[in-house]
C-alpha atoms as a PDB file:
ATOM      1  CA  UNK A   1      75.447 103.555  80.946  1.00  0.00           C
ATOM      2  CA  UNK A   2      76.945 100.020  80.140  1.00  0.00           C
ATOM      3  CA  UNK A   3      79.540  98.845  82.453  1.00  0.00           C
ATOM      4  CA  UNK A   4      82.155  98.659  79.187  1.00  0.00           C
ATOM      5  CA  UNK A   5      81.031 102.444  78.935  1.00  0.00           C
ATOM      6  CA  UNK A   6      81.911 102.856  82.518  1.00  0.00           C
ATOM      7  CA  UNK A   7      85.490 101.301  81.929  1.00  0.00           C
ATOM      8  CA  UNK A   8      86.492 103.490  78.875  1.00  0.00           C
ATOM      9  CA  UNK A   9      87.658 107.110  79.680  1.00  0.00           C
ATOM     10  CA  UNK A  10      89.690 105.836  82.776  1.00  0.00           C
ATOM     11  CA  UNK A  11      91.214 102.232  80.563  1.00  0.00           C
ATOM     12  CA  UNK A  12      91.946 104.977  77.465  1.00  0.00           C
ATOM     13  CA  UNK A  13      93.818 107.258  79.361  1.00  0.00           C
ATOM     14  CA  UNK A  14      96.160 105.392  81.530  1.00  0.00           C
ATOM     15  CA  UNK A  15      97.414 103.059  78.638  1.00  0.00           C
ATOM     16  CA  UNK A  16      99.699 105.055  77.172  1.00  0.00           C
ATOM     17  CA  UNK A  17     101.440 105.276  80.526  1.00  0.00           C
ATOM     18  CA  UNK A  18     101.274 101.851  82.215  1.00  0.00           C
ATOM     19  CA  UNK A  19     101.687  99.924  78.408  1.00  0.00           C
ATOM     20  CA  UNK A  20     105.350  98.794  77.909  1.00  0.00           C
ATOM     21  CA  UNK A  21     106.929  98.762  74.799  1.00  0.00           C
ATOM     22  CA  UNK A  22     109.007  96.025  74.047  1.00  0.00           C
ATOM     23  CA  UNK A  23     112.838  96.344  73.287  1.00  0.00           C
ATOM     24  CA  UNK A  24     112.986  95.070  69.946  1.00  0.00           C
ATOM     25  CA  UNK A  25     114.903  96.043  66.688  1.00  0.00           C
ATOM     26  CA  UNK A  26     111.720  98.015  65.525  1.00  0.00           C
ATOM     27  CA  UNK A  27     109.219  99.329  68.164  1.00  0.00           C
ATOM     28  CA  UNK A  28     106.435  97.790  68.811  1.00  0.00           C
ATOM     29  CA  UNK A  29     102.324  98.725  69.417  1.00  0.00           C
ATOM     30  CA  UNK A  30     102.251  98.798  73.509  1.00  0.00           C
ATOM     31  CA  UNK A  31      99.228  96.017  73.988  1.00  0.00           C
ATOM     32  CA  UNK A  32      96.001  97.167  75.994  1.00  0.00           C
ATOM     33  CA  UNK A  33      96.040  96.276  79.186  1.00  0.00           C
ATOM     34  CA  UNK A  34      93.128  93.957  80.971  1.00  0.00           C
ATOM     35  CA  UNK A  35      90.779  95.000  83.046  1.00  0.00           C
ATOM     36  CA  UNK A  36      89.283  93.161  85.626  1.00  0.00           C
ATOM     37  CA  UNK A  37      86.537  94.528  88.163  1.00  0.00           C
ATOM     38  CA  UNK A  38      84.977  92.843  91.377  1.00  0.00           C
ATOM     39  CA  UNK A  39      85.304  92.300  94.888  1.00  0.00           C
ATOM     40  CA  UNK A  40      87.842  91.749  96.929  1.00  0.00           C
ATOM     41  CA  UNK A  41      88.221  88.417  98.683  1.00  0.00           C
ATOM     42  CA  UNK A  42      91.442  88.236  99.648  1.00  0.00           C
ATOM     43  CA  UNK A  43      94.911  89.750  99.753  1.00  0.00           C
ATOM     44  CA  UNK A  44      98.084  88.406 101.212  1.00  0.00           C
ATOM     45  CA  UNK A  45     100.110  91.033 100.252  1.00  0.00           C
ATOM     46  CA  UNK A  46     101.280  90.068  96.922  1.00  0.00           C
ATOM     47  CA  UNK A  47      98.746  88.059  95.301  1.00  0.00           C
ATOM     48  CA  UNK A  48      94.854  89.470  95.605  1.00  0.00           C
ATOM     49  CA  UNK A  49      92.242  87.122  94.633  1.00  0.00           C
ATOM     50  CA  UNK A  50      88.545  88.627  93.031  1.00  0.00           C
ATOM     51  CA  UNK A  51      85.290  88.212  93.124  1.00  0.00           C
ATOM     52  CA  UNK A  52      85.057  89.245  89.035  1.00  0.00           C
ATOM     53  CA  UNK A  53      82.118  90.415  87.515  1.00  0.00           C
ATOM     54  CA  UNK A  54      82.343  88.132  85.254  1.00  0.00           C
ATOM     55  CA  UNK A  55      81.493  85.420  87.992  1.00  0.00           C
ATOM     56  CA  UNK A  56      84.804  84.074  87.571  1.00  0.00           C
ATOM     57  CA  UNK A  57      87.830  84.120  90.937  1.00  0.00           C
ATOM     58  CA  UNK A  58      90.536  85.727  89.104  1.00  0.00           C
ATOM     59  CA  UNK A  59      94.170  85.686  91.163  1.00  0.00           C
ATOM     60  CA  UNK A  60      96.741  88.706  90.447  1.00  0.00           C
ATOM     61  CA  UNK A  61      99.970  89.372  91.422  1.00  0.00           C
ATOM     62  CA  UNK A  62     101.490  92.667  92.990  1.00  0.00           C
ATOM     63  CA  UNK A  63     104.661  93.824  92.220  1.00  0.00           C
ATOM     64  CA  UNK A  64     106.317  96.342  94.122  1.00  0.00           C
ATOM     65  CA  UNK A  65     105.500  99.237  91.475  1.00  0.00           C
ATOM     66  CA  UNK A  66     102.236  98.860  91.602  1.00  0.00           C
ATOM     67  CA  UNK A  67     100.155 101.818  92.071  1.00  0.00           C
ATOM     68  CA  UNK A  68      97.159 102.281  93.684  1.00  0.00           C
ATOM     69  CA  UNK A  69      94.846 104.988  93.265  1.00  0.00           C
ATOM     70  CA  UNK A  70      91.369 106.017  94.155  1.00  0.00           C
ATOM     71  CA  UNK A  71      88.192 108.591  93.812  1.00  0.00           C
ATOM     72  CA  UNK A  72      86.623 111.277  95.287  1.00  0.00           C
ATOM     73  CA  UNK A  73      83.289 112.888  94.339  1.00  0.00           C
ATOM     74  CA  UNK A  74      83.446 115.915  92.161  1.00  0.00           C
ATOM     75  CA  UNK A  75      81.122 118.818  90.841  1.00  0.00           C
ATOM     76  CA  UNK A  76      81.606 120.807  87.532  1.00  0.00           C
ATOM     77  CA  UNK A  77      82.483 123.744  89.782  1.00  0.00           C
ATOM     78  CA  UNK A  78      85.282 122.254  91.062  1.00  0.00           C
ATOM     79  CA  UNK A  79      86.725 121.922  86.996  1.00  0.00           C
ATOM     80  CA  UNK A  80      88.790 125.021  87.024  1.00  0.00           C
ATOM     81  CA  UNK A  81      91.261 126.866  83.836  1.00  0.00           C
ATOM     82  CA  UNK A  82      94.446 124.575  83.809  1.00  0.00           C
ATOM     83  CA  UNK A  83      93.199 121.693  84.935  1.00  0.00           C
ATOM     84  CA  UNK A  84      93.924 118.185  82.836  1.00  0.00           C
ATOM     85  CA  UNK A  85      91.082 116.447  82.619  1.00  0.00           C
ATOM     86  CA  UNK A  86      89.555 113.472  80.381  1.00  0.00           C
ATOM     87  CA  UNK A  87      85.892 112.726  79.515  1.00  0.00           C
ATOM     88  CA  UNK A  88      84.286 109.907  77.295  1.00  0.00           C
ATOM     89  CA  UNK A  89      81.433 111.835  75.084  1.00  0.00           C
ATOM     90  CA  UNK A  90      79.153 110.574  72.310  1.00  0.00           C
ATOM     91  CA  UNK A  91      78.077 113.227  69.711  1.00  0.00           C
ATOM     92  CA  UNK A  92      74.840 114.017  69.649  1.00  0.00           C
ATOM     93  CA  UNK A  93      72.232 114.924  67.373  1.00  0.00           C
ATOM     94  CA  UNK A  94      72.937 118.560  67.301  1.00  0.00           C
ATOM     95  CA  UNK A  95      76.991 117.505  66.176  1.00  0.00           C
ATOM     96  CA  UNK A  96      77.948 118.730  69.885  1.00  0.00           C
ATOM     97  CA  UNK A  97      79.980 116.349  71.892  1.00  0.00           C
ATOM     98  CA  UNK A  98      77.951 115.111  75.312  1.00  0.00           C
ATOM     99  CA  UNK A  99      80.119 114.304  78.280  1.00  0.00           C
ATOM    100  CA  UNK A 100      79.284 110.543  79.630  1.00  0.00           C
ATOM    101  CA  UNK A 101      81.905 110.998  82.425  1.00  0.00           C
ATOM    102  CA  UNK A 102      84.539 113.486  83.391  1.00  0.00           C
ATOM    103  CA  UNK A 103      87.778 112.365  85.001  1.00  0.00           C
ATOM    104  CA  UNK A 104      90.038 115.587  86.973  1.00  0.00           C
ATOM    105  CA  UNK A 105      93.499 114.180  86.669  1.00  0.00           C
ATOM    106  CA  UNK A 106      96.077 115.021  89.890  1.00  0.00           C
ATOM    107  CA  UNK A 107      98.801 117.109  88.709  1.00  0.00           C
ATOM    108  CA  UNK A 108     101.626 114.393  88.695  1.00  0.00           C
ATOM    109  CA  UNK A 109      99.518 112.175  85.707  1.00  0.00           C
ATOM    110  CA  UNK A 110      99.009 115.632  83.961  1.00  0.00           C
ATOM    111  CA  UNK A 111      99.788 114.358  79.881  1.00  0.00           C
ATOM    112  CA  UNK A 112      98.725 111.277  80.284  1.00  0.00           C
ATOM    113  CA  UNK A 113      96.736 110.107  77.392  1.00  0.00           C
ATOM    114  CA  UNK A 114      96.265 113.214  75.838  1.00  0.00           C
ATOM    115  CA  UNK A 115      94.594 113.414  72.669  1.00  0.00           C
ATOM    116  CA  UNK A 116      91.350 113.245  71.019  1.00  0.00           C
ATOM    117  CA  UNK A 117      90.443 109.304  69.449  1.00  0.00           C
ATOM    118  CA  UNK A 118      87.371 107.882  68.533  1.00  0.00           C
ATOM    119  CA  UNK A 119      86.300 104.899  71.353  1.00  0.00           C
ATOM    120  CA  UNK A 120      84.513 101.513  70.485  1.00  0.00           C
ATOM    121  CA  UNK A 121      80.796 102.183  70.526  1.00  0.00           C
ATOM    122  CA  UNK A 122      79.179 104.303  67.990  1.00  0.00           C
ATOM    123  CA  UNK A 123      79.583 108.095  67.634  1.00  0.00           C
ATOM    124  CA  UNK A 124      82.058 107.601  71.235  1.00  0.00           C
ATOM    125  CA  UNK A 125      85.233 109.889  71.656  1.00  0.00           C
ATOM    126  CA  UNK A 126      87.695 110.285  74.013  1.00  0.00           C
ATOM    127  CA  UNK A 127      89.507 113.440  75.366  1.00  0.00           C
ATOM    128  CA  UNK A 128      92.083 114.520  77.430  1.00  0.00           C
ATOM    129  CA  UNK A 129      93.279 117.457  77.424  1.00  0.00           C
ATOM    130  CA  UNK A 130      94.057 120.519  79.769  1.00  0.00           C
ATOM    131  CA  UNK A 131      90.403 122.945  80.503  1.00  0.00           C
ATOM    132  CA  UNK A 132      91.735 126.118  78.496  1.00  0.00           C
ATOM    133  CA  UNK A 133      88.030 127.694  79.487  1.00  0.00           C
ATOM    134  CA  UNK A 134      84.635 126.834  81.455  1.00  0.00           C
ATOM    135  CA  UNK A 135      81.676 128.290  79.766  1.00  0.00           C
ATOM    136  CA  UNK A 136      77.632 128.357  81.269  1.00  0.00           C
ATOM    137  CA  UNK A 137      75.436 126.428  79.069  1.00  0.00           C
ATOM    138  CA  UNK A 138      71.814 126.108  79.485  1.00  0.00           C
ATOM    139  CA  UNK A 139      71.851 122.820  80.844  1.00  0.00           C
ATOM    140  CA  UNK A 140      75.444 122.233  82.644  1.00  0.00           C
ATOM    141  CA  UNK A 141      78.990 123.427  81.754  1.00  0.00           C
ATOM    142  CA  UNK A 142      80.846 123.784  78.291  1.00  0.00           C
ATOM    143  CA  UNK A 143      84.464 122.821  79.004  1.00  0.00           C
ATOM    144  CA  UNK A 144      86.558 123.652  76.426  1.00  0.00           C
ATOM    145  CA  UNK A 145      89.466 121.378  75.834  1.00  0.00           C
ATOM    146  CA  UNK A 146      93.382 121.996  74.920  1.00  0.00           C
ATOM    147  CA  UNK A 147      95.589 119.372  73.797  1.00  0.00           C
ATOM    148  CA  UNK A 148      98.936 119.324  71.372  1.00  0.00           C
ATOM    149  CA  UNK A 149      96.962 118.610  68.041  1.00  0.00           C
ATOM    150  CA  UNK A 150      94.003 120.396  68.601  1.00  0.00           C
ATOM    151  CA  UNK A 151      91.033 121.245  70.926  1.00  0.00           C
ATOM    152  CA  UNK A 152      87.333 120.026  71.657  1.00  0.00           C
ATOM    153  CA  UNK A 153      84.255 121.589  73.258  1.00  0.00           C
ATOM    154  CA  UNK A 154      82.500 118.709  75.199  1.00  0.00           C
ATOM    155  CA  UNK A 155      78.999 119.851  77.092  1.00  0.00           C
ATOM    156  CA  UNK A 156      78.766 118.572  80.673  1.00  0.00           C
ATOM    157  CA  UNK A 157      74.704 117.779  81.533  1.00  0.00           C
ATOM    158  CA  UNK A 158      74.343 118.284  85.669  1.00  0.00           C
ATOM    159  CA  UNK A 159      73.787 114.991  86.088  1.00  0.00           C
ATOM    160  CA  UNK A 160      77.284 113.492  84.655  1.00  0.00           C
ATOM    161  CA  UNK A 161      79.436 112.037  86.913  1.00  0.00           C
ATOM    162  CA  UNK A 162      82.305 113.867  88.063  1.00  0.00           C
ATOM    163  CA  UNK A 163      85.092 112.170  89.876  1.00  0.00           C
ATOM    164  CA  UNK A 164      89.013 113.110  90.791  1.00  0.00           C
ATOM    165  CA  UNK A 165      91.766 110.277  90.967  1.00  0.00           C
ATOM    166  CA  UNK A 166      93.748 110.774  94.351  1.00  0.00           C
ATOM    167  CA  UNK A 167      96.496 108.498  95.546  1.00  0.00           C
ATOM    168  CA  UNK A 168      95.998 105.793  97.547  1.00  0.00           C
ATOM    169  CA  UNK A 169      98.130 102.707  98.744  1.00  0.00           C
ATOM    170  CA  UNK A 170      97.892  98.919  99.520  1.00  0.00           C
ATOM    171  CA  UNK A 171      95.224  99.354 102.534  1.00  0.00           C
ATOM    172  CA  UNK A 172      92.808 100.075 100.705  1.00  0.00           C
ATOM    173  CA  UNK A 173      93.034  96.459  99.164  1.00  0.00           C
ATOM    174  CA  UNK A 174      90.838  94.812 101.624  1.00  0.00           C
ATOM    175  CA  UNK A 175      87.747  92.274 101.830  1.00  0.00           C
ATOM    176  CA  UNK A 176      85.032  93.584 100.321  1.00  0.00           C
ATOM    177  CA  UNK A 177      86.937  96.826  98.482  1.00  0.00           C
ATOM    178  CA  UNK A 178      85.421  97.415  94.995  1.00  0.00           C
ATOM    179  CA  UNK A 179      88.328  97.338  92.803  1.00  0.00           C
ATOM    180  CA  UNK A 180      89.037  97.922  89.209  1.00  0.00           C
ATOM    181  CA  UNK A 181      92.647  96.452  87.965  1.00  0.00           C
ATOM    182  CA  UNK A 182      94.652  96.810  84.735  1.00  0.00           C
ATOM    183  CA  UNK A 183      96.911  93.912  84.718  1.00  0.00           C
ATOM    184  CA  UNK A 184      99.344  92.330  82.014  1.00  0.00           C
ATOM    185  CA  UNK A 185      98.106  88.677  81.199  1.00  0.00           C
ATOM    186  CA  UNK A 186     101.082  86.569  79.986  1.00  0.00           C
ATOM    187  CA  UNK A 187     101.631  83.302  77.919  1.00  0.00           C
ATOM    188  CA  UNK A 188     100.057  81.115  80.628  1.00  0.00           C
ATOM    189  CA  UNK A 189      97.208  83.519  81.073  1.00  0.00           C
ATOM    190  CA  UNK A 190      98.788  84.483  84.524  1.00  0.00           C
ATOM    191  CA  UNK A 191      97.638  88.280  85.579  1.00  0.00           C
ATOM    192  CA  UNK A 192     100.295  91.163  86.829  1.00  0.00           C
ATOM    193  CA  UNK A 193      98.750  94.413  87.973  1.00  0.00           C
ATOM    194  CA  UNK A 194     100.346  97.230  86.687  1.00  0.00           C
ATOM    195  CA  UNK A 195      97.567 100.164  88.283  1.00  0.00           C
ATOM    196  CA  UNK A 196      94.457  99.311  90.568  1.00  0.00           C
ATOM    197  CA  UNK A 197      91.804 101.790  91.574  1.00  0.00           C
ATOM    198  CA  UNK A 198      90.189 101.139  94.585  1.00  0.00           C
ATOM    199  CA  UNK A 199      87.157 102.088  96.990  1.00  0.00           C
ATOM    200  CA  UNK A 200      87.380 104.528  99.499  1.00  0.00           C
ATOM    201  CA  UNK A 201      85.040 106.121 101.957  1.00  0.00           C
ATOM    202  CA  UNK A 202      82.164 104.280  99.987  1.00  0.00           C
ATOM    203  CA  UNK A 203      83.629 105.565  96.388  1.00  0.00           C
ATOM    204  CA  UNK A 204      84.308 102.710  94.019  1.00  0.00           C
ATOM    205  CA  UNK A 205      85.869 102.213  91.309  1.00  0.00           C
ATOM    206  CA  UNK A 206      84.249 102.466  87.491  1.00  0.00           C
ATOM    207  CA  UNK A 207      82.804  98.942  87.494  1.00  0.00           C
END
């Protein structure tokens, strides 16, 4: 899977809530946020400084509403009924949706992007929505999805990576840490974060 493949269920589905809309006369689109992913180098507290992927040092700034998350390893039979989850798919040949990646959301982000939308590359979707049933398929799991326009069936392969977001907080933000960042870029083409996921215990980020 490409890396931007890597970056697109978790960058879809926190928009909505870390976007601001700005307090005009008429309302505005909320912009995308951008992402950067790399290594840690440094962090004073306020400002950490990356080793990008990109090759570049890129320099953000903390503010104190930051938050931090992380990951923990999952199975498909720890996606239960009631659940909200969100998983990037690409229809298939046979006009079934095919899980890439399946996110288990904690309970407090529960709505957060929710929705069905096509994504970028070709035949891509996005979906979250809350598991309204868990059927055996041949290969994997069938998880079928509920959300307030509609509802998807997305098939889960053995093999896809599944992965809950658990809180975490500024000591994870360390030398070396893997760390993906969504971050507001103003006029000057200075970077805020608004939401940073993190390693920990040897889980990283989606790079």
């Amino acid at each position: 899977m490409h890396r931007i493949s890597r970056f697109i269920l978790l960058t879809a589905g926190l928009c909505a809530a870390l976007g601001a809309v700005a307090a005009l006369a008429q309302e505005q689109p909320a912009p995308m946020p951008a992402r950067i992913s790399g290594t840690i180098e440094k962090f004073d507290g306020q400002m950490l400084v990356v080793a990008a992927l990109t090759g570049q040092e890129v320099s953000v700034t903390l503010l104190p509403n930051c938050r931090v998350t992380a990951l923990v390893n999952k199975t498909l039979a720890d996606i239960k009924p009631g659940d909200f989850v969100g998983s990037a798919a690409v229809k298939g040949a046979d006009g079934k949706l095919h899980a890439q990646e399946v996110h288990i959301f904690p309970e407090a982000m529960r709505g957060t992007g929710e929705g069905h939308r096509p994504m970028s590359e070709p035949q891509q979707t996005m979906t979250n929505g809350t598991i309204a049933e868990v059927v055996s398929a041949p290969q994997g799991r069938t998880l079928k999805l509920k959300y307030k326009d509609g509802e998807q069936e997305i098939d889960v392969a053995p093999e896809v990576r599944i992965i809950g977001i658990i809180p975490g907080d500024r000591s994870l933000l360390k030398a070396g840490a893997a760390v993906t960042i969504f971050a507001a870029k103003d006029a000057s083409g200075a970077f805020t974060a608004r939401f940073i996921q993190a390693e920990k215990d040897g889980v990283k980020p989606l790079m």
